[in-house]
N, C-alpha and C. Protein backbone atom coordinates (compact mmCIF):
# COMPACT_ATOMS: atom_id res chain seq x y z
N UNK A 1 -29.55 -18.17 53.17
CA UNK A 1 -30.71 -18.14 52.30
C UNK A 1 -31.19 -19.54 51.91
N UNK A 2 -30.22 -20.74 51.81
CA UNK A 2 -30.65 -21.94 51.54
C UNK A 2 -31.91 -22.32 52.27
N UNK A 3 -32.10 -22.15 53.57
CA UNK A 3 -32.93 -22.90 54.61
C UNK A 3 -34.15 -21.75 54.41
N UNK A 4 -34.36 -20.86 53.21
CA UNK A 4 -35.42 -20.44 53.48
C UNK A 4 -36.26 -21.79 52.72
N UNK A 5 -35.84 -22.81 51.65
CA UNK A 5 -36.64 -23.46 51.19
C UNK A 5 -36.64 -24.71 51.94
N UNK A 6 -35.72 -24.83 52.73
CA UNK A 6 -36.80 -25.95 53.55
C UNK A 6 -37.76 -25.29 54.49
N UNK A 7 -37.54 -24.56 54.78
CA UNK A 7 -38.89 -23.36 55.53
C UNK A 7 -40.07 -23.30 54.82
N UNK A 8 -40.01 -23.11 53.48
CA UNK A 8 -41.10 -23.25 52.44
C UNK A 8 -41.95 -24.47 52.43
N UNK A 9 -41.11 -25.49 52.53
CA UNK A 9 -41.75 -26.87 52.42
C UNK A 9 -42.31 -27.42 53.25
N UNK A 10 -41.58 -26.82 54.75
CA UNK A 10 -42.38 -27.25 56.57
C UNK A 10 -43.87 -26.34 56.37
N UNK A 11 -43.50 -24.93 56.13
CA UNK A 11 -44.83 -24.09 55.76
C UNK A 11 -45.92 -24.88 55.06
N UNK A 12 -45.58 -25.13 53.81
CA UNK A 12 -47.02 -25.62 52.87
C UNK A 12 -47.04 -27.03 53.24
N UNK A 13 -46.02 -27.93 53.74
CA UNK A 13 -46.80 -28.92 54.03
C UNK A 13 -47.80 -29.30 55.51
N UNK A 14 -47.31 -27.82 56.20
CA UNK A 14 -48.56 -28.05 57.48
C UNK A 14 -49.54 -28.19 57.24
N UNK A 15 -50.24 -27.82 56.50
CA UNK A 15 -52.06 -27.33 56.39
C UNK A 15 -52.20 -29.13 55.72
N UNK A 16 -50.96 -29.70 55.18
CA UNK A 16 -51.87 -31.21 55.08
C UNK A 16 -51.24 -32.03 56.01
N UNK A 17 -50.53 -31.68 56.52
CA UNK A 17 -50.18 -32.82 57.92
C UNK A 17 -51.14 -32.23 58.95
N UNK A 18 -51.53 -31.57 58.96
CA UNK A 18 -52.30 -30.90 60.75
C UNK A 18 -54.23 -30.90 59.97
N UNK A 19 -54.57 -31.02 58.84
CA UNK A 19 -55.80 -31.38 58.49
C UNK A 19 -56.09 -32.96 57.92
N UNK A 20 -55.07 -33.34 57.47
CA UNK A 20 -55.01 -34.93 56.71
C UNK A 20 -55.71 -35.71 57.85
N UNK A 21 -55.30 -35.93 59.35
CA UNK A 21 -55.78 -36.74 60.06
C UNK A 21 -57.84 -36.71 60.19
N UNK A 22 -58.22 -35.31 59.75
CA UNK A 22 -59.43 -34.96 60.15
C UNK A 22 -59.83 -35.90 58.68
N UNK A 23 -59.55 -36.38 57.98
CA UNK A 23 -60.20 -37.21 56.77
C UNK A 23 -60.50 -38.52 57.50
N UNK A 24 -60.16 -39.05 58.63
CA UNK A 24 -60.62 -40.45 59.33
C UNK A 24 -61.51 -39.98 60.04
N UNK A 25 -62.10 -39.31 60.31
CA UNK A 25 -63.26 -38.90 61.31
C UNK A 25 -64.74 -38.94 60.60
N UNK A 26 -65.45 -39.57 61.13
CA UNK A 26 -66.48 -39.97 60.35
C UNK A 26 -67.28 -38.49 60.05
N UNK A 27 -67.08 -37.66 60.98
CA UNK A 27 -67.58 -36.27 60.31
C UNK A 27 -67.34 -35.56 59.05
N UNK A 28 -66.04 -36.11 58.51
CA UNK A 28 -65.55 -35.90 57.31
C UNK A 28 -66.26 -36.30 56.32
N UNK A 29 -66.25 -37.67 56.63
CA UNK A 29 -66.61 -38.25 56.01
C UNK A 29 -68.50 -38.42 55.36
N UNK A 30 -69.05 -37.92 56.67
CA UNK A 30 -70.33 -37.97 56.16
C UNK A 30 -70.75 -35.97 55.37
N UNK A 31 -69.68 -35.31 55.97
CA UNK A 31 -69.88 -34.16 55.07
C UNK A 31 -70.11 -34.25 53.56
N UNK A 32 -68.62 -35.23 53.06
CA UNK A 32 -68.01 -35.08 51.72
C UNK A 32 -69.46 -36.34 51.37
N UNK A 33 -69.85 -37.17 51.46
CA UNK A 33 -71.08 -37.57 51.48
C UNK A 33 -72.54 -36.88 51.18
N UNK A 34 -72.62 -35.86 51.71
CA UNK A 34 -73.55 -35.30 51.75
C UNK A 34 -73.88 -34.29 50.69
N UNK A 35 -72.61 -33.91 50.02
CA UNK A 35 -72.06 -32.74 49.40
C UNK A 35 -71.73 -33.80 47.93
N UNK A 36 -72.20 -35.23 47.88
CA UNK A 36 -71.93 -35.91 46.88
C UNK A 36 -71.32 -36.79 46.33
N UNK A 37 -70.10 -36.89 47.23
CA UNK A 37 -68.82 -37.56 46.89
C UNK A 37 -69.15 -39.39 46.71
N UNK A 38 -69.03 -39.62 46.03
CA UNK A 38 -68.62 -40.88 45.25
C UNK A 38 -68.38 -41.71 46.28
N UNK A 39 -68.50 -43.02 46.94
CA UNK A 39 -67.90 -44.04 47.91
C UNK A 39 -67.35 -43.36 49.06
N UNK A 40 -67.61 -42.22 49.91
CA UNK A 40 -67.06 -41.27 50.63
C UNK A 40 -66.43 -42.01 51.90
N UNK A 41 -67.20 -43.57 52.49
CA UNK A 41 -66.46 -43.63 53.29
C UNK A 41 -64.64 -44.34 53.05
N UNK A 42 -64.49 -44.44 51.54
CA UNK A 42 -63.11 -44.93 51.05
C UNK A 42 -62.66 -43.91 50.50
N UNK A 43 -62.66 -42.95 49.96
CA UNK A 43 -62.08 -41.50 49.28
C UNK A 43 -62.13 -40.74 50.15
N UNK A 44 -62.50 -40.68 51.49
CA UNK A 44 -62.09 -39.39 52.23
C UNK A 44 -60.70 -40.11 52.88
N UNK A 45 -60.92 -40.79 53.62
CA UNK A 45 -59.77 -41.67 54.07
C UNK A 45 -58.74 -41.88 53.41
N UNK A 46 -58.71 -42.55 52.03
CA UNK A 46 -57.90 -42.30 51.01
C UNK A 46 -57.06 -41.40 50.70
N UNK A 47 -58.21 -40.11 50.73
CA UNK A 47 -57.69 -38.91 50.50
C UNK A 47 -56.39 -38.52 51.39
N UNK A 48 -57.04 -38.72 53.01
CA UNK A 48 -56.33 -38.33 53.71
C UNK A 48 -54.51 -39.31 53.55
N UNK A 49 -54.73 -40.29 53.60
CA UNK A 49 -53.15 -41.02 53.29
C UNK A 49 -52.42 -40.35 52.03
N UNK A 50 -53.38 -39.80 51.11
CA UNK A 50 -52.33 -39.30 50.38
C UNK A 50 -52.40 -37.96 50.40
N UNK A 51 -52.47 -37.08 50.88
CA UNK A 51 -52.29 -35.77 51.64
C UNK A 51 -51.18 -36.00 52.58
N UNK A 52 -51.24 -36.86 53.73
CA UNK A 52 -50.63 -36.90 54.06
C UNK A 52 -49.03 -37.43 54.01
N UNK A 53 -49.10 -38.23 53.16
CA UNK A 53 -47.97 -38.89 52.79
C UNK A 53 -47.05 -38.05 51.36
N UNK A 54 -48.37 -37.59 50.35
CA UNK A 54 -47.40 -36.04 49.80
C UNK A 54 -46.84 -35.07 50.89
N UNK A 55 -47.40 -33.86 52.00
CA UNK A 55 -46.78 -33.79 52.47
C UNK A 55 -45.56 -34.17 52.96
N UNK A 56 -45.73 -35.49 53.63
CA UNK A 56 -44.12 -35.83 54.76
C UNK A 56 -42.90 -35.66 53.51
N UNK A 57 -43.26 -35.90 52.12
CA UNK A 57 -42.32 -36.54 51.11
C UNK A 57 -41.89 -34.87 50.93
N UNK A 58 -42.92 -33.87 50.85
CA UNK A 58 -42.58 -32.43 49.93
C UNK A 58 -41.71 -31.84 51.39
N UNK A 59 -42.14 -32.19 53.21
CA UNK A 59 -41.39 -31.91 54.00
C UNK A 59 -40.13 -32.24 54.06
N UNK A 60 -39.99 -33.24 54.03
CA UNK A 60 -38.49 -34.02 54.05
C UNK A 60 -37.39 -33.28 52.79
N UNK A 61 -38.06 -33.30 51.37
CA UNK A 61 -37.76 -33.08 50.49
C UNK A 61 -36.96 -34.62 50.05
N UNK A 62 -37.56 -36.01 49.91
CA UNK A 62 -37.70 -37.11 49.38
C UNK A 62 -38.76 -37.61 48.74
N UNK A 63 -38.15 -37.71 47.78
CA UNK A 63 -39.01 -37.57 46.50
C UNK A 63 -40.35 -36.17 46.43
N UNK A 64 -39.61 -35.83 46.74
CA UNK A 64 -40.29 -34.28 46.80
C UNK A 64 -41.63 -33.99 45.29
N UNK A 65 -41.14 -34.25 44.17
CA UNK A 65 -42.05 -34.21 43.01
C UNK A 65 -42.71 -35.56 43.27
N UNK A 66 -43.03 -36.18 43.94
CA UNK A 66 -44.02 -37.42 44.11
C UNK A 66 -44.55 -36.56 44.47
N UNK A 67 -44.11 -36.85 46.24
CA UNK A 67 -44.83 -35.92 46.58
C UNK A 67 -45.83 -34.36 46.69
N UNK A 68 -45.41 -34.13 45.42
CA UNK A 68 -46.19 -32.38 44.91
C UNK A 68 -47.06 -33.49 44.16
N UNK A 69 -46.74 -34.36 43.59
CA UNK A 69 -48.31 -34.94 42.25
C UNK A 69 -49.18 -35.48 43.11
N UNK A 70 -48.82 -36.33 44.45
CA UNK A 70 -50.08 -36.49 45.59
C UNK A 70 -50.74 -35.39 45.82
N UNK A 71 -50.12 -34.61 46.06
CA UNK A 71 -50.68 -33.26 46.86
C UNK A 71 -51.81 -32.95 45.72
N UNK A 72 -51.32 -32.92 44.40
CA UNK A 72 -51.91 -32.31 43.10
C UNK A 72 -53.23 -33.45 43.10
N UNK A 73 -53.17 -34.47 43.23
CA UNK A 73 -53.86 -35.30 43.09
C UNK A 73 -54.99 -35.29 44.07
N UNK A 74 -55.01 -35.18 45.39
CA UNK A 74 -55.42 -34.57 46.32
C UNK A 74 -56.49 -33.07 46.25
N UNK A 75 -55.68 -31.99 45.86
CA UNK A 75 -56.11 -31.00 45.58
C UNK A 75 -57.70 -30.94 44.59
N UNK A 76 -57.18 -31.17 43.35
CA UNK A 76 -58.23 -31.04 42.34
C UNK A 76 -59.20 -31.53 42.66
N UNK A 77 -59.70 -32.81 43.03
CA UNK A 77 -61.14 -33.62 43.18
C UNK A 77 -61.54 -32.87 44.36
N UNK A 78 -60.71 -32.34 45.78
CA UNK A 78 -60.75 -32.15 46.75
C UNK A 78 -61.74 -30.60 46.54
N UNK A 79 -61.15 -30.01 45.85
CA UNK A 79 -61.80 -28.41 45.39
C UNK A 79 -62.91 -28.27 44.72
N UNK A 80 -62.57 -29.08 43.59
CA UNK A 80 -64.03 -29.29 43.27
C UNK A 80 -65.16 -29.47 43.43
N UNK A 81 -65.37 -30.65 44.09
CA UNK A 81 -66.15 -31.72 44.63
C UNK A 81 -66.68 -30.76 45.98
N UNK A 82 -65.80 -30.05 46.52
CA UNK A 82 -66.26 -29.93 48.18
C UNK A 82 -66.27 -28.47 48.68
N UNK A 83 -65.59 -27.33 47.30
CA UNK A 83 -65.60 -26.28 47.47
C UNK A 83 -66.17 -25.51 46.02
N UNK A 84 -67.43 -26.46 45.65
CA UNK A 84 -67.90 -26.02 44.64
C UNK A 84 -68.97 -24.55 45.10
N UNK A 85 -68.30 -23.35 45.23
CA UNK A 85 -68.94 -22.23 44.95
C UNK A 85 -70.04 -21.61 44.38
N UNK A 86 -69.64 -21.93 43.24
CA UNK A 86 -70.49 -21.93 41.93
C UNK A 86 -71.66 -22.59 41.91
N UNK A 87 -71.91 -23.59 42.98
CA UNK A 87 -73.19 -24.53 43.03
C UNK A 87 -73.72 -23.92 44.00
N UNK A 88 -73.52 -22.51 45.19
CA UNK A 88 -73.95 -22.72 46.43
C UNK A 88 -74.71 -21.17 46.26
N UNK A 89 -76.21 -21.50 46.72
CA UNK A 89 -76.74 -20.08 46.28
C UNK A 89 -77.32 -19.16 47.49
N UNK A 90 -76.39 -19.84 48.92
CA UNK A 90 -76.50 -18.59 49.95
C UNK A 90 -75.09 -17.80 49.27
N UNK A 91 -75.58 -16.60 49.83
CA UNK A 91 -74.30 -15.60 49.27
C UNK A 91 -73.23 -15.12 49.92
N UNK A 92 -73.26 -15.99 51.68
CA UNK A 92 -72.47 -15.94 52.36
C UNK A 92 -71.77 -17.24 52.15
N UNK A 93 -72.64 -18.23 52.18
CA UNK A 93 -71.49 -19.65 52.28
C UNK A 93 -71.19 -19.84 50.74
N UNK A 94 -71.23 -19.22 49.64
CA UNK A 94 -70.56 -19.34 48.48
C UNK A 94 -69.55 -18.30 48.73
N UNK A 95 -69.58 -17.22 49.18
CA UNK A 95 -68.33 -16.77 49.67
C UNK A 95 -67.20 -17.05 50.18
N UNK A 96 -67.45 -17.92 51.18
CA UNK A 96 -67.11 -18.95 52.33
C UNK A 96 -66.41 -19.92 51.37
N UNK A 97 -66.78 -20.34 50.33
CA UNK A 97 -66.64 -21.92 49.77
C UNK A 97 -65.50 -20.99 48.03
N UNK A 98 -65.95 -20.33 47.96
CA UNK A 98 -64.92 -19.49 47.49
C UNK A 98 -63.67 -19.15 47.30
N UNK A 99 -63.51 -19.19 48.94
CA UNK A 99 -62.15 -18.68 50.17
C UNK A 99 -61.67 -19.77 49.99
N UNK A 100 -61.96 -20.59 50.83
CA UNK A 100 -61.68 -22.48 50.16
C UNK A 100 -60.87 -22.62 48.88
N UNK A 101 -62.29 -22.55 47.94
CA UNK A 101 -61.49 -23.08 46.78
C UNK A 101 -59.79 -22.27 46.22
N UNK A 102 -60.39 -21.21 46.31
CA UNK A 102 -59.25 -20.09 45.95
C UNK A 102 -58.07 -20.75 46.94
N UNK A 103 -58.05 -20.56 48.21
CA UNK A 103 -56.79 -20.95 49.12
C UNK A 103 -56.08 -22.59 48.51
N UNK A 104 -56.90 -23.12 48.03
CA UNK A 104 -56.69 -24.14 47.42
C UNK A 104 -55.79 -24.23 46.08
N UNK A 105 -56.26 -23.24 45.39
CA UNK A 105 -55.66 -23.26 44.13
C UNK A 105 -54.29 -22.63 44.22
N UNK A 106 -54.50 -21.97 45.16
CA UNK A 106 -53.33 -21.58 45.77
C UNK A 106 -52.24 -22.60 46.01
N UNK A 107 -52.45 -23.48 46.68
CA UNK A 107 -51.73 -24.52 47.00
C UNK A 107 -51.43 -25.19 46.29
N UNK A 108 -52.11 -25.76 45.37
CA UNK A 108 -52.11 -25.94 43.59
C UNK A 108 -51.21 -25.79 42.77
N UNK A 109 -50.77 -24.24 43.15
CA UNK A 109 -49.53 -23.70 42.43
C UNK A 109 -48.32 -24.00 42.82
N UNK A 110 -48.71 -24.23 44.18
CA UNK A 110 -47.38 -24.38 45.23
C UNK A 110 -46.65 -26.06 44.68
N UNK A 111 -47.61 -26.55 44.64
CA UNK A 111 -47.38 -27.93 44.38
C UNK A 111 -47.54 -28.33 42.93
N UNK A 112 -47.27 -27.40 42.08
CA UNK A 112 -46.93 -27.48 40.80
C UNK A 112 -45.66 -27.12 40.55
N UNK A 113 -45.48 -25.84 41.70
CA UNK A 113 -44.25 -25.38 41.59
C UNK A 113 -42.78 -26.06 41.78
N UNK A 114 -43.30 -26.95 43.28
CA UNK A 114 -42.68 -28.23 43.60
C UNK A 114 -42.22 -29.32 42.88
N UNK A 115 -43.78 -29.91 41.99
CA UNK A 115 -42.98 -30.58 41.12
C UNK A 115 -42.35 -30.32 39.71
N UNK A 116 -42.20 -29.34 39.67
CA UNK A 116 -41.20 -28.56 38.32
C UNK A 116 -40.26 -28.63 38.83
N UNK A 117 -39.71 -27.89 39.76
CA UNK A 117 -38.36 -27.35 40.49
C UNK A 117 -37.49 -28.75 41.75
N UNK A 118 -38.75 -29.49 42.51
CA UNK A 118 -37.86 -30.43 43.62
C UNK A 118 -37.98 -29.67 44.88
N UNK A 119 -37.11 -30.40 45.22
CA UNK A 119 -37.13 -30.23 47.22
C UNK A 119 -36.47 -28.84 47.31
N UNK A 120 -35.33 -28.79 46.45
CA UNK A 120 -34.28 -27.91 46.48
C UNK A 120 -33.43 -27.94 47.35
N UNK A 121 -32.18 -27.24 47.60
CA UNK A 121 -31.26 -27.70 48.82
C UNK A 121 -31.89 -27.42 50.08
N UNK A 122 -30.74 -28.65 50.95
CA UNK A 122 -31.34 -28.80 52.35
C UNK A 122 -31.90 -30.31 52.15
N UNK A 123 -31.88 -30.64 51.34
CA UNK A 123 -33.12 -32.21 51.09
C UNK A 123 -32.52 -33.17 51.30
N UNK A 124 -33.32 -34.50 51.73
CA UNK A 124 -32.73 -35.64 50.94
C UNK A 124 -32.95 -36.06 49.68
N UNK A 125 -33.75 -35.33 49.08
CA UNK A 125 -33.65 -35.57 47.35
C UNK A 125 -31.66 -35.07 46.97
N UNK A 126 -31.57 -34.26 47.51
CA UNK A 126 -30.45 -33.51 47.39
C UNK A 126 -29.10 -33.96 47.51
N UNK A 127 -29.26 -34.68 48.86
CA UNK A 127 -28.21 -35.61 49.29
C UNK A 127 -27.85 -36.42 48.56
N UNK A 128 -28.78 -37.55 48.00
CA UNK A 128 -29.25 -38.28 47.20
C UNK A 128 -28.40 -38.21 45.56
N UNK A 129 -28.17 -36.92 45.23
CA UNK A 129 -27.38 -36.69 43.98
C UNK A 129 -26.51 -36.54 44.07
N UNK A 130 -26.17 -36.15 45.41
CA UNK A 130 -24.62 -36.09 45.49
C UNK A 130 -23.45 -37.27 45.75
């Protein structure tokens, strides 16, 4: 049963290791631009290093609660800003942007949950105390 939580942590940290790289692509970048974002060609990029680098930390389970407050840090501006729903008045792509945000907040939890609790065994946070 131990290795179901490093299973947990390879799980939720895919969706930001296998999307983090798409934050250097100037398509990203001129989306989150378009949609408003503040200095977009330095905050998407940005974004992406620390997406990605929470991940590897919540994968590994080193420094695992860093890593969940990147992720957290990541998340919020990320949802807001880019899966604002509530601003979008086709009734399909506010649906759409919805799905988003929600799957998001989702993740939210995950990485709240993370940094309350840690890597848990299996880690090198773990090793680390012993």
């Amino acid at each position: 049963m131990q290795f179901l939580v490093p299973l947990g942590r390879l799980l939720f940290s895919a969706v930001f290791l296998l999307s983090g790289p798409n934050n250097f692509k100037q398509s990203a970048i001129d989306y989150a631009a378009s949609q408003g974002v503040p200095l977009a060609k330095i905050a998407v990029p940005l974004s992406g290093v620390i997406a990605i680098l929470g991940a590897i930390s919540i994968l590994l389970g080193w420094y695992a609660r860093v890593g969940a407050l990147l992720i957290i840090l990541f998340l919020i501006p990320v949802s807001i800003s880019l899966h604002n729903f509530w601003a979008v008045h086709d009734p399909q792509a506010s649906q759409m942007q919805m799905i988003q945000f929600l799957k998001n907040m989702s993740m939210l939890g995950g990485a709240l949950l993370i940094a309350y609790h840690g890597a848990g065994p299996v880690s090198i946070d773990r090793g680390m105390k012993r």
